[in-house]
Structure formats: structure tokens, C-alpha cells
C-alpha atoms as a PDB file:
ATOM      1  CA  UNK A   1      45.994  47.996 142.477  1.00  0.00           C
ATOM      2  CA  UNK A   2      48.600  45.405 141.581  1.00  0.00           C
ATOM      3  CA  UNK A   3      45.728  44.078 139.466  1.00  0.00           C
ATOM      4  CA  UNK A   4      47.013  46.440 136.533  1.00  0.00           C
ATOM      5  CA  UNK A   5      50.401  44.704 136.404  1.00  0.00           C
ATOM      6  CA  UNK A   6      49.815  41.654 134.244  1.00  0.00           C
ATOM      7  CA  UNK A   7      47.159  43.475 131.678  1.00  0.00           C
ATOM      8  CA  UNK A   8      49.781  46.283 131.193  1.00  0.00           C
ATOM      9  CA  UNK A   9      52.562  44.069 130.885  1.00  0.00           C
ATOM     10  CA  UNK A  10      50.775  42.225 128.402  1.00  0.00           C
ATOM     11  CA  UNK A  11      49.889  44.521 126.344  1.00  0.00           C
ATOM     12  CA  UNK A  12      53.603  46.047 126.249  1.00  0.00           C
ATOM     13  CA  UNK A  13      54.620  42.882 125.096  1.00  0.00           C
ATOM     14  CA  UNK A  14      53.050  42.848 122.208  1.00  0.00           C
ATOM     15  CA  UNK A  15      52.846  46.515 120.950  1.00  0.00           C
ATOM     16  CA  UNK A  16      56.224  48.122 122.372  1.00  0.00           C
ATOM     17  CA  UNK A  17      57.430  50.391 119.960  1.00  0.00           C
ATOM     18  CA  UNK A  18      61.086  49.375 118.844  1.00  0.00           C
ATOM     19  CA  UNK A  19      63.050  52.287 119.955  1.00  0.00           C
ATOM     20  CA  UNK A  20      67.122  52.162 120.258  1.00  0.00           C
ATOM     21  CA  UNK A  21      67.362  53.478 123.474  1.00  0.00           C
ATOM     22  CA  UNK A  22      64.554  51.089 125.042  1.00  0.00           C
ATOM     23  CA  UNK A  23      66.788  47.879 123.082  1.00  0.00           C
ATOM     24  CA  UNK A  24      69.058  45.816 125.192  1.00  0.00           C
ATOM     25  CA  UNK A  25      72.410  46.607 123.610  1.00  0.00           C
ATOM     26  CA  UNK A  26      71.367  50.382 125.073  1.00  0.00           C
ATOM     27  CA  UNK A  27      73.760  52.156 126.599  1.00  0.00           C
ATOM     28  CA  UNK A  28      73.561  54.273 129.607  1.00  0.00           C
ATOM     29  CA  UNK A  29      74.775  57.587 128.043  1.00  0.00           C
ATOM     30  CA  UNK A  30      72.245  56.634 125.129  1.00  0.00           C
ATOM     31  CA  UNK A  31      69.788  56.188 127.684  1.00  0.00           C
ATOM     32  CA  UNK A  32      70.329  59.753 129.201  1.00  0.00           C
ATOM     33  CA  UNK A  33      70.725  61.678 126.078  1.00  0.00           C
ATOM     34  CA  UNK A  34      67.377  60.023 125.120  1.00  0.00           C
ATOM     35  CA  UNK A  35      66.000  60.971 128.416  1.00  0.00           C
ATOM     36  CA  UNK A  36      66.668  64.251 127.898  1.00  0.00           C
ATOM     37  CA  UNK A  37      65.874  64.741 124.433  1.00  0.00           C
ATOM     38  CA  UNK A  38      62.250  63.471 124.849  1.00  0.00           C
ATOM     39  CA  UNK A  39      61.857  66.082 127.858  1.00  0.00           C
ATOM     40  CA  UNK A  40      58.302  68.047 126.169  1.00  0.00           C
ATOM     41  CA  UNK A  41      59.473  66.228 122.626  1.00  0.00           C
ATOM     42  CA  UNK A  42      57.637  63.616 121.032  1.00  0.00           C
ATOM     43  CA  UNK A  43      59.943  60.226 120.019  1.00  0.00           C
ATOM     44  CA  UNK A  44      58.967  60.841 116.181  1.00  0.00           C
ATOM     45  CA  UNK A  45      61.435  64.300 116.141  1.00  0.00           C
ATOM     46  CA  UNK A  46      63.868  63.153 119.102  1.00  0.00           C
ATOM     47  CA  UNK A  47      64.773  59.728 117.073  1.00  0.00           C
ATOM     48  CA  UNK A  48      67.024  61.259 114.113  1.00  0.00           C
ATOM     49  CA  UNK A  49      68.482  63.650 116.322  1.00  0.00           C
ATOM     50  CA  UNK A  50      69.177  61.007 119.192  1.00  0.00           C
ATOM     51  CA  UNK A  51      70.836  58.636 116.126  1.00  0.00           C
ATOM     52  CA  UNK A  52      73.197  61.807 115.296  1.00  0.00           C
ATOM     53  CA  UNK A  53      74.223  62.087 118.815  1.00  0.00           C
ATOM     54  CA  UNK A  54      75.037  58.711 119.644  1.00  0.00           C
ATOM     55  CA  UNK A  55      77.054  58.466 116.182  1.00  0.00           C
ATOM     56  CA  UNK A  56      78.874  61.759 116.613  1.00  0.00           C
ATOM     57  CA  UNK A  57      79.220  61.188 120.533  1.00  0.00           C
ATOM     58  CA  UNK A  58      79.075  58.033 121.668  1.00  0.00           C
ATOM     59  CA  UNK A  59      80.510  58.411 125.012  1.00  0.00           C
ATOM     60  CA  UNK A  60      80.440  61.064 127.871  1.00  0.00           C
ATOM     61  CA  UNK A  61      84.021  61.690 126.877  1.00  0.00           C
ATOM     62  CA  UNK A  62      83.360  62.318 123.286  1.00  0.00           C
ATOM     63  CA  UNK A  63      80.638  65.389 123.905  1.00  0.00           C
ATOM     64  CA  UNK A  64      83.064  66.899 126.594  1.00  0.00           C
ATOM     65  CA  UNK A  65      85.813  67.069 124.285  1.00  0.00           C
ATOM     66  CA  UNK A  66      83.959  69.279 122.278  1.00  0.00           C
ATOM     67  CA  UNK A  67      82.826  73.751 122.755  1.00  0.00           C
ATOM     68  CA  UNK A  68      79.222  73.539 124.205  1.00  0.00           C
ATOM     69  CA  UNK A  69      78.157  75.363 121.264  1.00  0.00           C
ATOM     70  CA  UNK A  70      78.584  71.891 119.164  1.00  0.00           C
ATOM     71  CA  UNK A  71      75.925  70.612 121.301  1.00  0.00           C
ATOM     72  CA  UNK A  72      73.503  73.406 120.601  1.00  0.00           C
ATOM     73  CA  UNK A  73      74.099  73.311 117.068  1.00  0.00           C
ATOM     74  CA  UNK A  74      73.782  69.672 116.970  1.00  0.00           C
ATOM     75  CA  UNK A  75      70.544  69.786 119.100  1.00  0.00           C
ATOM     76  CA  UNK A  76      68.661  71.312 115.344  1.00  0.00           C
ATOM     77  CA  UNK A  77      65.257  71.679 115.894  1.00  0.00           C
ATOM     78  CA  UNK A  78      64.130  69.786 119.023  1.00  0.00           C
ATOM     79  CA  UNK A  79      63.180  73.049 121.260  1.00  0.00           C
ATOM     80  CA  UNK A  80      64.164  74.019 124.698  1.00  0.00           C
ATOM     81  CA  UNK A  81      68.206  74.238 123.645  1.00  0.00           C
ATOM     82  CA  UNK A  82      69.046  75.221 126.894  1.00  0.00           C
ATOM     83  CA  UNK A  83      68.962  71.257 127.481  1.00  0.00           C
ATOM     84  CA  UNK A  84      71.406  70.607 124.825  1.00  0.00           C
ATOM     85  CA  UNK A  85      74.331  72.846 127.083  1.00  0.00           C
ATOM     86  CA  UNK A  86      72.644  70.827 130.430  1.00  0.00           C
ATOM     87  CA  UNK A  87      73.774  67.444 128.246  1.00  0.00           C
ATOM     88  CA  UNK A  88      77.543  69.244 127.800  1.00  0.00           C
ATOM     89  CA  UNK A  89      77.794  69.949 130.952  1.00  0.00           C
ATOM     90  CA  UNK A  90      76.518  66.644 132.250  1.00  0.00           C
ATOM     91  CA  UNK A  91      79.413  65.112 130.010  1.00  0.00           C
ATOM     92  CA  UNK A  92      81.474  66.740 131.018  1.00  0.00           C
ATOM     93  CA  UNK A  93      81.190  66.100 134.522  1.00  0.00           C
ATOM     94  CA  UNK A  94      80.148  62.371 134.372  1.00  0.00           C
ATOM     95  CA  UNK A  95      84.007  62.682 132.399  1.00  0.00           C
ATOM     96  CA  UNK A  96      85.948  64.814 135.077  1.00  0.00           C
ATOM     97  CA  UNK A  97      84.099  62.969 138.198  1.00  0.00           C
ATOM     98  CA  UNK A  98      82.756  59.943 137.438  1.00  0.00           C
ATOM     99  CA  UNK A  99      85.719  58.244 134.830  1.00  0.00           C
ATOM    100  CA  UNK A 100      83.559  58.641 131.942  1.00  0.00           C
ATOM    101  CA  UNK A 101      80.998  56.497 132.750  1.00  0.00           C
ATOM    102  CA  UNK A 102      77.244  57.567 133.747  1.00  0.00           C
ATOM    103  CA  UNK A 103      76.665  56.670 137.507  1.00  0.00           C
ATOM    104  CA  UNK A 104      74.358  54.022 138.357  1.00  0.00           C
ATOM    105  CA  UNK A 105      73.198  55.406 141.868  1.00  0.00           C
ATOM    106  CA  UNK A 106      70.352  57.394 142.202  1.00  0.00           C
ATOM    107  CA  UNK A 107      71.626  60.212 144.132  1.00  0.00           C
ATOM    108  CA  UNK A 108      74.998  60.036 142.238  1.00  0.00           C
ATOM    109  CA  UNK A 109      73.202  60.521 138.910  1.00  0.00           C
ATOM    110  CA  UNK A 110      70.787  63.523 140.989  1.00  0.00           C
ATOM    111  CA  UNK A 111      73.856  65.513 141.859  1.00  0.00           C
ATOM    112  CA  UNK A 112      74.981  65.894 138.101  1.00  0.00           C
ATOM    113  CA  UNK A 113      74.131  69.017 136.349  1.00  0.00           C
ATOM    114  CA  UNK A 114      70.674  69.199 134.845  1.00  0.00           C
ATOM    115  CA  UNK A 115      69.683  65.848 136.104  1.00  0.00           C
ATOM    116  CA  UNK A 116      66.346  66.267 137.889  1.00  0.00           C
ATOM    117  CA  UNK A 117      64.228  63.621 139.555  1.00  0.00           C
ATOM    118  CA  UNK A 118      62.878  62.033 136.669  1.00  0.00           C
ATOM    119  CA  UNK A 119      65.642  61.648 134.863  1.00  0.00           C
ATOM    120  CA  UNK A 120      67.638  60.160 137.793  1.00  0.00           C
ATOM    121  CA  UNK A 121      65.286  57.875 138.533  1.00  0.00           C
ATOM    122  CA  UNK A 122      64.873  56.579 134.235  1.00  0.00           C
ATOM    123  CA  UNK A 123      68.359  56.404 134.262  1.00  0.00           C
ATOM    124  CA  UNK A 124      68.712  54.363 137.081  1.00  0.00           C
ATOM    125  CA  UNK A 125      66.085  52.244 136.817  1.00  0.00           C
ATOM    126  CA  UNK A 126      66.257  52.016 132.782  1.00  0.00           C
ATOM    127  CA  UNK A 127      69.980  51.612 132.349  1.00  0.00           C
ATOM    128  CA  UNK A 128      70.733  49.785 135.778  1.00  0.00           C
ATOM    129  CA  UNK A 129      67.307  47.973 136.400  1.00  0.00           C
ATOM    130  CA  UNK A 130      67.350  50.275 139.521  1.00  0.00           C
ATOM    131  CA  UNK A 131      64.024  49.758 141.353  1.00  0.00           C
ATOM    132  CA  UNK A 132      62.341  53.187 141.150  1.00  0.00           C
ATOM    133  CA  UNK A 133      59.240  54.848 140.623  1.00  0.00           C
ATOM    134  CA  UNK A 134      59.826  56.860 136.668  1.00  0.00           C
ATOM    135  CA  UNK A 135      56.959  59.299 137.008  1.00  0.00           C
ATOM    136  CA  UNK A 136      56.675  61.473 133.341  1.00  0.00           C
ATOM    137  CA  UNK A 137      53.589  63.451 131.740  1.00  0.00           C
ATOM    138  CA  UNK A 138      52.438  59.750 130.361  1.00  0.00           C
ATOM    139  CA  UNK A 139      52.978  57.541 133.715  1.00  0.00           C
ATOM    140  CA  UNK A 140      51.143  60.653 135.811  1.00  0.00           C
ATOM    141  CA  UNK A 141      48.188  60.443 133.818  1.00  0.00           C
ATOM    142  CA  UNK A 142      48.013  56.847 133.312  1.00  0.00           C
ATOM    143  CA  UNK A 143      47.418  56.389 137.106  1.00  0.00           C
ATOM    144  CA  UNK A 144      45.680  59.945 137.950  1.00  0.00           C
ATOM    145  CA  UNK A 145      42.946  58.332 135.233  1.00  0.00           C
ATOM    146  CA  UNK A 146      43.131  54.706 136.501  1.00  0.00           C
ATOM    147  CA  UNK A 147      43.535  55.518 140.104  1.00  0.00           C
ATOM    148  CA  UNK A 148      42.369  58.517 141.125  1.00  0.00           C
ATOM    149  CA  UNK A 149      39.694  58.937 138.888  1.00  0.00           C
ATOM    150  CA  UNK A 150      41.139  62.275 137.219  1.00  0.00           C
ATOM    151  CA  UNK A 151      41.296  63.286 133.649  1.00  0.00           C
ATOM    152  CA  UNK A 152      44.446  64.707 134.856  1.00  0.00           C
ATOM    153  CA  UNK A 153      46.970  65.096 137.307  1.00  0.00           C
ATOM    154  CA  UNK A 154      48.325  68.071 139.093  1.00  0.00           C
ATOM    155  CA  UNK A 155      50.632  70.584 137.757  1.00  0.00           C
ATOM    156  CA  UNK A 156      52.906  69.525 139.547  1.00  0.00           C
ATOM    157  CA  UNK A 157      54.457  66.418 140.502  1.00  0.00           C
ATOM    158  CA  UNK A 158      52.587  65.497 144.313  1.00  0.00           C
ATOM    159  CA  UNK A 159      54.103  63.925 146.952  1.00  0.00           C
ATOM    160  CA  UNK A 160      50.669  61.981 146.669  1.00  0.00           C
ATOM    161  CA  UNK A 161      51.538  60.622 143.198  1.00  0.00           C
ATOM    162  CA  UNK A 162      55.134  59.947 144.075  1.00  0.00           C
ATOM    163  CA  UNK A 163      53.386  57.531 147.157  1.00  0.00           C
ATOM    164  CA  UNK A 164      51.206  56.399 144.736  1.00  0.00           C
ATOM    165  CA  UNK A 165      53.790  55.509 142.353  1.00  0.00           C
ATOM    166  CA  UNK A 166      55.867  53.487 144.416  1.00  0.00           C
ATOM    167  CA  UNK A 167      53.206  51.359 145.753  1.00  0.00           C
ATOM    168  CA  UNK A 168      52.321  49.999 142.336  1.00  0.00           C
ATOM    169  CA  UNK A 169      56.097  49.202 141.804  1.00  0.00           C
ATOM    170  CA  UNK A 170      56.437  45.299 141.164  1.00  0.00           C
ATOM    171  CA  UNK A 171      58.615  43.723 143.331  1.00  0.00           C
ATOM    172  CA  UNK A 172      60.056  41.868 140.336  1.00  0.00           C
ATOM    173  CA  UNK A 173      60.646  44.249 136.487  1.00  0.00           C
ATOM    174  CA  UNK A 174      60.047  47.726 137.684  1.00  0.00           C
ATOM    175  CA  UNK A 175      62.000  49.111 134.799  1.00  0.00           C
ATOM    176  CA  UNK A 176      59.937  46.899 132.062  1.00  0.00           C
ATOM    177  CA  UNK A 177      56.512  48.441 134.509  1.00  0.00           C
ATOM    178  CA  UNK A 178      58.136  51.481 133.710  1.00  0.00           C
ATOM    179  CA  UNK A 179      58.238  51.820 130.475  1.00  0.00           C
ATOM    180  CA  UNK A 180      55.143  50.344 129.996  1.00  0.00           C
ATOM    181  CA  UNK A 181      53.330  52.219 131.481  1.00  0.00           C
ATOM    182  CA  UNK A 182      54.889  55.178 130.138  1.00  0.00           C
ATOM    183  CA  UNK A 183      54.173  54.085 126.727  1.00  0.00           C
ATOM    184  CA  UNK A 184      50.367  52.887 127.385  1.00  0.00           C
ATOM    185  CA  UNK A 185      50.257  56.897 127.993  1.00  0.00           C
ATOM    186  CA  UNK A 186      52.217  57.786 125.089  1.00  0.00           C
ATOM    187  CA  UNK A 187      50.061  55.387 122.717  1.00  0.00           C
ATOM    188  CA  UNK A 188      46.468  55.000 124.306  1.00  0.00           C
ATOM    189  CA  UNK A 189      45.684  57.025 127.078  1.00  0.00           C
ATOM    190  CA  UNK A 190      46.617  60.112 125.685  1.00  0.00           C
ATOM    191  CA  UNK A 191      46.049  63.990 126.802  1.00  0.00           C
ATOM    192  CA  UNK A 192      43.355  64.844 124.284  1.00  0.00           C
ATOM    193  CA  UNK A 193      42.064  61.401 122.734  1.00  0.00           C
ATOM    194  CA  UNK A 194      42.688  58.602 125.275  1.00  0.00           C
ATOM    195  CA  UNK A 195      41.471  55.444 122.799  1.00  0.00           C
ATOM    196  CA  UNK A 196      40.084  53.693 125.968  1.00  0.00           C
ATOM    197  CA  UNK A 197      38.446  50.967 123.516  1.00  0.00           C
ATOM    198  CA  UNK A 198      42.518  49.659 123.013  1.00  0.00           C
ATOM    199  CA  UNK A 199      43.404  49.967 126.603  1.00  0.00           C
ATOM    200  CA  UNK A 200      43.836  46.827 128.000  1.00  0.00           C
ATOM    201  CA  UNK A 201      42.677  48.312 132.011  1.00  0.00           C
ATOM    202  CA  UNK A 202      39.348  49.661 130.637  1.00  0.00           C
ATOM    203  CA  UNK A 203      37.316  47.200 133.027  1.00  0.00           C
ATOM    204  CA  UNK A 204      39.282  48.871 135.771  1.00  0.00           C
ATOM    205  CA  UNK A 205      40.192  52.193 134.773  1.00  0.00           C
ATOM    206  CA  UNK A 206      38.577  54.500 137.855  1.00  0.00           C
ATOM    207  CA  UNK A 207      38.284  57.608 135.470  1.00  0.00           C
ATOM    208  CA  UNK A 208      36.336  55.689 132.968  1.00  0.00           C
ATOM    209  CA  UNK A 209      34.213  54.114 135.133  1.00  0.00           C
ATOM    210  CA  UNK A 210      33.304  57.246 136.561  1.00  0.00           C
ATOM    211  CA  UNK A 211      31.832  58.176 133.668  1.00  0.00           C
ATOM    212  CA  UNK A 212      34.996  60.282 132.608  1.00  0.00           C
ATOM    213  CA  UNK A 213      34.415  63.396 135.172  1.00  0.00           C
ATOM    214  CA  UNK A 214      36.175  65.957 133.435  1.00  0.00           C
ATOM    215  CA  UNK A 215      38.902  67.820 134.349  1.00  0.00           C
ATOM    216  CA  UNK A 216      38.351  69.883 137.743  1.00  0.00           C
ATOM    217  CA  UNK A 217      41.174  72.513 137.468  1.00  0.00           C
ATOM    218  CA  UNK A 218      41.652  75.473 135.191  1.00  0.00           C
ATOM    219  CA  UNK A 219      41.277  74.519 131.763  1.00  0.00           C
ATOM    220  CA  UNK A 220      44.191  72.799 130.219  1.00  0.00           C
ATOM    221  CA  UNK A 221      45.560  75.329 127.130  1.00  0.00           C
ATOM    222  CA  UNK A 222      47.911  73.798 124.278  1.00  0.00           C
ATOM    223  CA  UNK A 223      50.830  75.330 123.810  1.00  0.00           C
ATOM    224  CA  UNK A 224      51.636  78.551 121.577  1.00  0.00           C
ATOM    225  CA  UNK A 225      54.683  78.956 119.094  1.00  0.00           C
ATOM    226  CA  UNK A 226      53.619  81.069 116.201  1.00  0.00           C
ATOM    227  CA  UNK A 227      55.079  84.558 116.983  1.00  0.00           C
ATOM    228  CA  UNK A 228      56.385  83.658 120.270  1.00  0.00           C
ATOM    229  CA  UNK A 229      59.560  84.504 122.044  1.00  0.00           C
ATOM    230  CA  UNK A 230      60.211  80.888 121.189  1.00  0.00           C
ATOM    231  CA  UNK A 231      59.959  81.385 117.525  1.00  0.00           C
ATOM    232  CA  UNK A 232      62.248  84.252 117.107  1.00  0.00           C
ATOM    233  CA  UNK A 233      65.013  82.864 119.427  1.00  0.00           C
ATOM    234  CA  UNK A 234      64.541  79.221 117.003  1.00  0.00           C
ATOM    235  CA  UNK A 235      65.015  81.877 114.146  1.00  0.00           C
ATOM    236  CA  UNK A 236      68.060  83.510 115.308  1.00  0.00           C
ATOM    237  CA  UNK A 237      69.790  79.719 116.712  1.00  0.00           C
ATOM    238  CA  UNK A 238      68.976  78.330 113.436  1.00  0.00           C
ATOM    239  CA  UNK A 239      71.438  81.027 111.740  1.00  0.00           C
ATOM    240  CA  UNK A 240      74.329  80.357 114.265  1.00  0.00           C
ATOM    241  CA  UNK A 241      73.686  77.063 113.879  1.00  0.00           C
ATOM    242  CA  UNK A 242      74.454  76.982 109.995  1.00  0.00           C
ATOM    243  CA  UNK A 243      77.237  79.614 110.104  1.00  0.00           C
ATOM    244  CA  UNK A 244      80.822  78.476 109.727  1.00  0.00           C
ATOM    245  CA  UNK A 245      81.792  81.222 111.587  1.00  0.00           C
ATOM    246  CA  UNK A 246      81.104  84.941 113.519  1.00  0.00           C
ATOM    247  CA  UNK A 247      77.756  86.138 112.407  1.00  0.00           C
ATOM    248  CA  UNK A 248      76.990  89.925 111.848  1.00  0.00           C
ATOM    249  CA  UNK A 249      74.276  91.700 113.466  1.00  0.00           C
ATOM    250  CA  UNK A 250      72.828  92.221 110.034  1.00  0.00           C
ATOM    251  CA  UNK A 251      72.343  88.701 109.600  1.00  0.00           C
ATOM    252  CA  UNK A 252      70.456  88.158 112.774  1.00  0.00           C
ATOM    253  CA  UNK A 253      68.212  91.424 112.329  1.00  0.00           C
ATOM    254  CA  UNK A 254      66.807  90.080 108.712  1.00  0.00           C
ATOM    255  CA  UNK A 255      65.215  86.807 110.448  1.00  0.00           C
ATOM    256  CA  UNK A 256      62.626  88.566 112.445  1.00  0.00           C
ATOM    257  CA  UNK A 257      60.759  91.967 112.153  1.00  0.00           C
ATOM    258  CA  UNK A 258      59.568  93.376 115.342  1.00  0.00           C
ATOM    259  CA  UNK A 259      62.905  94.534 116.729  1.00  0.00           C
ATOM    260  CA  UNK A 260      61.887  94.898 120.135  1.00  0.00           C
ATOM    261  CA  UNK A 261      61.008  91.508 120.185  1.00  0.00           C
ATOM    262  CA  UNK A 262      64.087  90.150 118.113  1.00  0.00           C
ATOM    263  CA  UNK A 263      66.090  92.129 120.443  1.00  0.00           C
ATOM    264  CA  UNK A 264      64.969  90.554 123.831  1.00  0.00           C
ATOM    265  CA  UNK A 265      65.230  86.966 122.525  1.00  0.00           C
ATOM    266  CA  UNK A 266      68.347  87.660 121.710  1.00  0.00           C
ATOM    267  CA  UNK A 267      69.237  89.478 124.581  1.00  0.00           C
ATOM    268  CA  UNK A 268      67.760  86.242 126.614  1.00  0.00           C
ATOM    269  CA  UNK A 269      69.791  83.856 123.796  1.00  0.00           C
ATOM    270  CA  UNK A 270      73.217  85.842 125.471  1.00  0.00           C
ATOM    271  CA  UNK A 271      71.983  84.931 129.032  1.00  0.00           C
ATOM    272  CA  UNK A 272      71.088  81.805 129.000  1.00  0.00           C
ATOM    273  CA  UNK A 273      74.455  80.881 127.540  1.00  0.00           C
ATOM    274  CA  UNK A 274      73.194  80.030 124.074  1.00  0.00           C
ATOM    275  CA  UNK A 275      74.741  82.580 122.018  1.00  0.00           C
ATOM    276  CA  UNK A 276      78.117  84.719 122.646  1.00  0.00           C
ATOM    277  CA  UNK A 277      78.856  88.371 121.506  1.00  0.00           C
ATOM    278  CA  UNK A 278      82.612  88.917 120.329  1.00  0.00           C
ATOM    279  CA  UNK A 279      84.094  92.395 120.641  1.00  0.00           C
ATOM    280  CA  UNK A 280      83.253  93.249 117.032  1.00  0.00           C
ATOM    281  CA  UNK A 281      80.189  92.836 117.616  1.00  0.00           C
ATOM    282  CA  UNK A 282      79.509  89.773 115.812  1.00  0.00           C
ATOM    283  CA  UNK A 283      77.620  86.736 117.079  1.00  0.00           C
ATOM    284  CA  UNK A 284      78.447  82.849 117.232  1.00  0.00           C
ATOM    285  CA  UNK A 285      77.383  79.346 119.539  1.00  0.00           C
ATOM    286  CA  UNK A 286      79.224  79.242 122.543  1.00  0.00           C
ATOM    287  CA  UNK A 287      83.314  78.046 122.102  1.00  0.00           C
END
């Protein structure tokens, strides 16, 4: 299996995509907001809002210092907000625990709020050239296709994959195997329309010379949004976003017209922390 390293690192070498959180002079808060950001998000809508961030917040300290509900309204349109009040509260305790400055170990950077697996191990591994295994969407399916001779991999992160994983770390430039890898997903072997005449492990690729098997689960379905829970909640965020201030029910109502379903999304906006209900009434981001 070590076969893959050189053609994929070859082939990263000369098509990496110049992003300013992959870029030497990265920092490791840039590196985490990043990570977060492109959680389900794809790099072309996470790369303005990711420029915003690191201008208005630079630092740990500098998100921290401000009401949570700066962060959401700052997050705009990237989906999945809830991970813009995980970043604040990641700031704020990399800033009350850690001295302002993003951990470099592993389990350090795991016990921060909203820091999963992944993420700890990017972070580490892209920020602190920590040797670990960074398994994404794009890195599972490069190597369930290359492999294991699947169109896809499991729902779920294995404990198979994650063996899998580590045994085709390099001993020497896991974080540059990392990436690339993660990027020959992004780029070639992609979910719907892997361009296996670019990919540079074609001769080797187990899936392909299978003869492509397809997929042996349940079918794979794309994603809704159109009339979704999702939708209206985006609706009613995107007016307490733009407000200066408190925002009257009547302003909120006029966004979306099935009120049972306007009124659970914002019932579940309240909940998850997203939105806050004065005592007149009125509605604003968290302070």
C-alpha cells in the first residue's frame, strides 16, 4: 500500500490548490477556524467567510472578547450555525485555559469544546506537523475506493478505516499525505463523478480495477434544503443577523408562511442557543 505515496504526492505537488490556511505563514487558530468552517462546506463558500474571520479575529483572544451572537452573525451563510457558537466557545476556552494559544497535543486540542476527532487530529497534524491519521468525507473515500474496493465507505467512521488509515501514514510528511490525499478526493475522486482518467493511482486503484462494483449499502440520497427546517431557521438567522437591534415577532413571522413550521425552527433556533427571547417579547443573536 505504501505504493500510493509517491504518485499522490506527486500529483499534489503540482495541482494543490493555493488556499490560506494550507500556506506556511498559517496559523493555528486559522487552521481551526478553517477546519471547522469546511465541516459539510465546500472551500469555494468557506474562503470569504474564513478571510472575514481571520481579519476581524485573528486570535483566540479576539473572538472571546466578543457576545457569541457576533460569531453567528458573522458565520452569514455557511450552514450548520450551531458551529459558529462551538468556535466561541472553543475561543474562549483555548483563552481562559490554554493562554490564548491553540494546543498542539492531540488530546489537549480533543478536550476543547466542539473539537471532535477529526478536527483534533487536522489541527495537530496540520498546524504542528503532528503525525496522525486526518480521516474526512474525501480521505475515507479515497482509500475505501483504492483499498477496499468500495464506491464508498461506511456511514460511519470504522475502527477498520481508522487501522487502515494509520498504516498508510508515511513515516516522514504525514501532514503534506494528509492533505493530499484529502484534496485528490476533493478534486478527482469525487462522490458522484470520480474523473479516474486524472487520478494519478488509476493503475492501482482496487475499486476501479474491480470494474467499479457499485455501491452495496442503501442508496446514497443528496441532501434536501428547499422547504426544509433548514431553510426557515436560515430565513429567520438571516434577519437577526442584519438587525441592529431587538427584532419583533412580526418581523420574524413575514419570512416564512407555514407557521407551524416557522414556529418549531424557531422554537429549535431558542434551544440550540442561536437566538434569545427578551421579556418583551422581541428576538436578537445571543449577547
Amino acid at each position: 500500500m505504501a505504493d500510493l505515496h509517491s504518485p499522490i504526492l506527486s500529483w499534489y505537488a503540482e495541482n494543490a490548490r493555493d488556499l490560506p490556511w494550507r500556506r506556511p505563514d498559517a496559523t493555528p487558530w486559522g487552521i481551526l477556524v478553517s477546519e471547522i468552517m469546511l465541516q459539510q462546506t465546500p472551500v469555494v463558500r468557506v474562503l470569504p467567510i474564513w478571510l472575514e474571520w481571520m481579519e476581524r479575529w485573528p486570535t483566540p483572544k479576539d473572538l472571546a472578547a466578543q457576545p457569541s451572537g457576533e460569531a453567528v452573525r458573522h458565520w452569514g451563510r455557511l450552514g450548520y450555525p450551531r458551529r459558529a457558537l462551538r468556535l466561541h466557545a472553543c475561543a474562549t476556552a483555548i483563552t481562559e485555559e490554554h493562554g490564548g494559544e491553540v494546543p498542539s497535543d492531540h488530546a489537549t486540542l480533543l478536550a476543547l469544546p466542539g473539537i471532535g476527532e477529526y478536527t483534533a487530529a487536522a489541527v495537530a497534524s496540520f498546524a504542528f506537523a503532528g503525525r496522525h491519521a486526518v480521516l474526512d468525507t474525501n480521505v475515507r473515500r479515497v482509500f475505501a475506493r483504492a483499498v477496499r474496493a468500495e464506491e464508498y465507505p461506511p456511514t460511519a467512521t470504522s475502527a477498520i478505516e481508522r487501522r487502515l488509515a494509520e498504516s498508510l501514514l508515511p513515516e516522514v510528511g504525514a501532514p503534506t499525505w494528509g492533505v493530499a490525499v484529502m484534496e485528490l478526493g476533493a478534486l478527482v475522486c469525487t462522490a458522484r463523478a470520480p474523473r479516474c482518467a486524472d487520478c494519478p493511482i488509476a493503475d492501482r486503484c482496487a475499486w476501479r480495477l474491480a470494474g467499479k462494483p457499485p455501491h452495496a449499502g442503501p442508496a446514497r440520497k443528496g441532501q434536501t434544503y428547499e422547504g426544509t427546517d433548514r431553510q426557515c431557521r436560515g430565513r429567520l438567522l438571516a434577519v437577526l443577523r442584519n438587525a441592529h437591534g431587538p427584532v419583533p415577532k412580526e418581523a420574524l413571522d413575514v419570512v416564512w408562511d407555514d407557521a407551524v413550521q416557522r414556529e418549531r425552527a424557531l422554537d429549535g433556533l431558542v434551544a440550540d442557543g442561536l437566538t434569545e427571547v427578551l421579556d418583551d417579547g422581541t428576538y436578537r443573536l445571543p449577547g
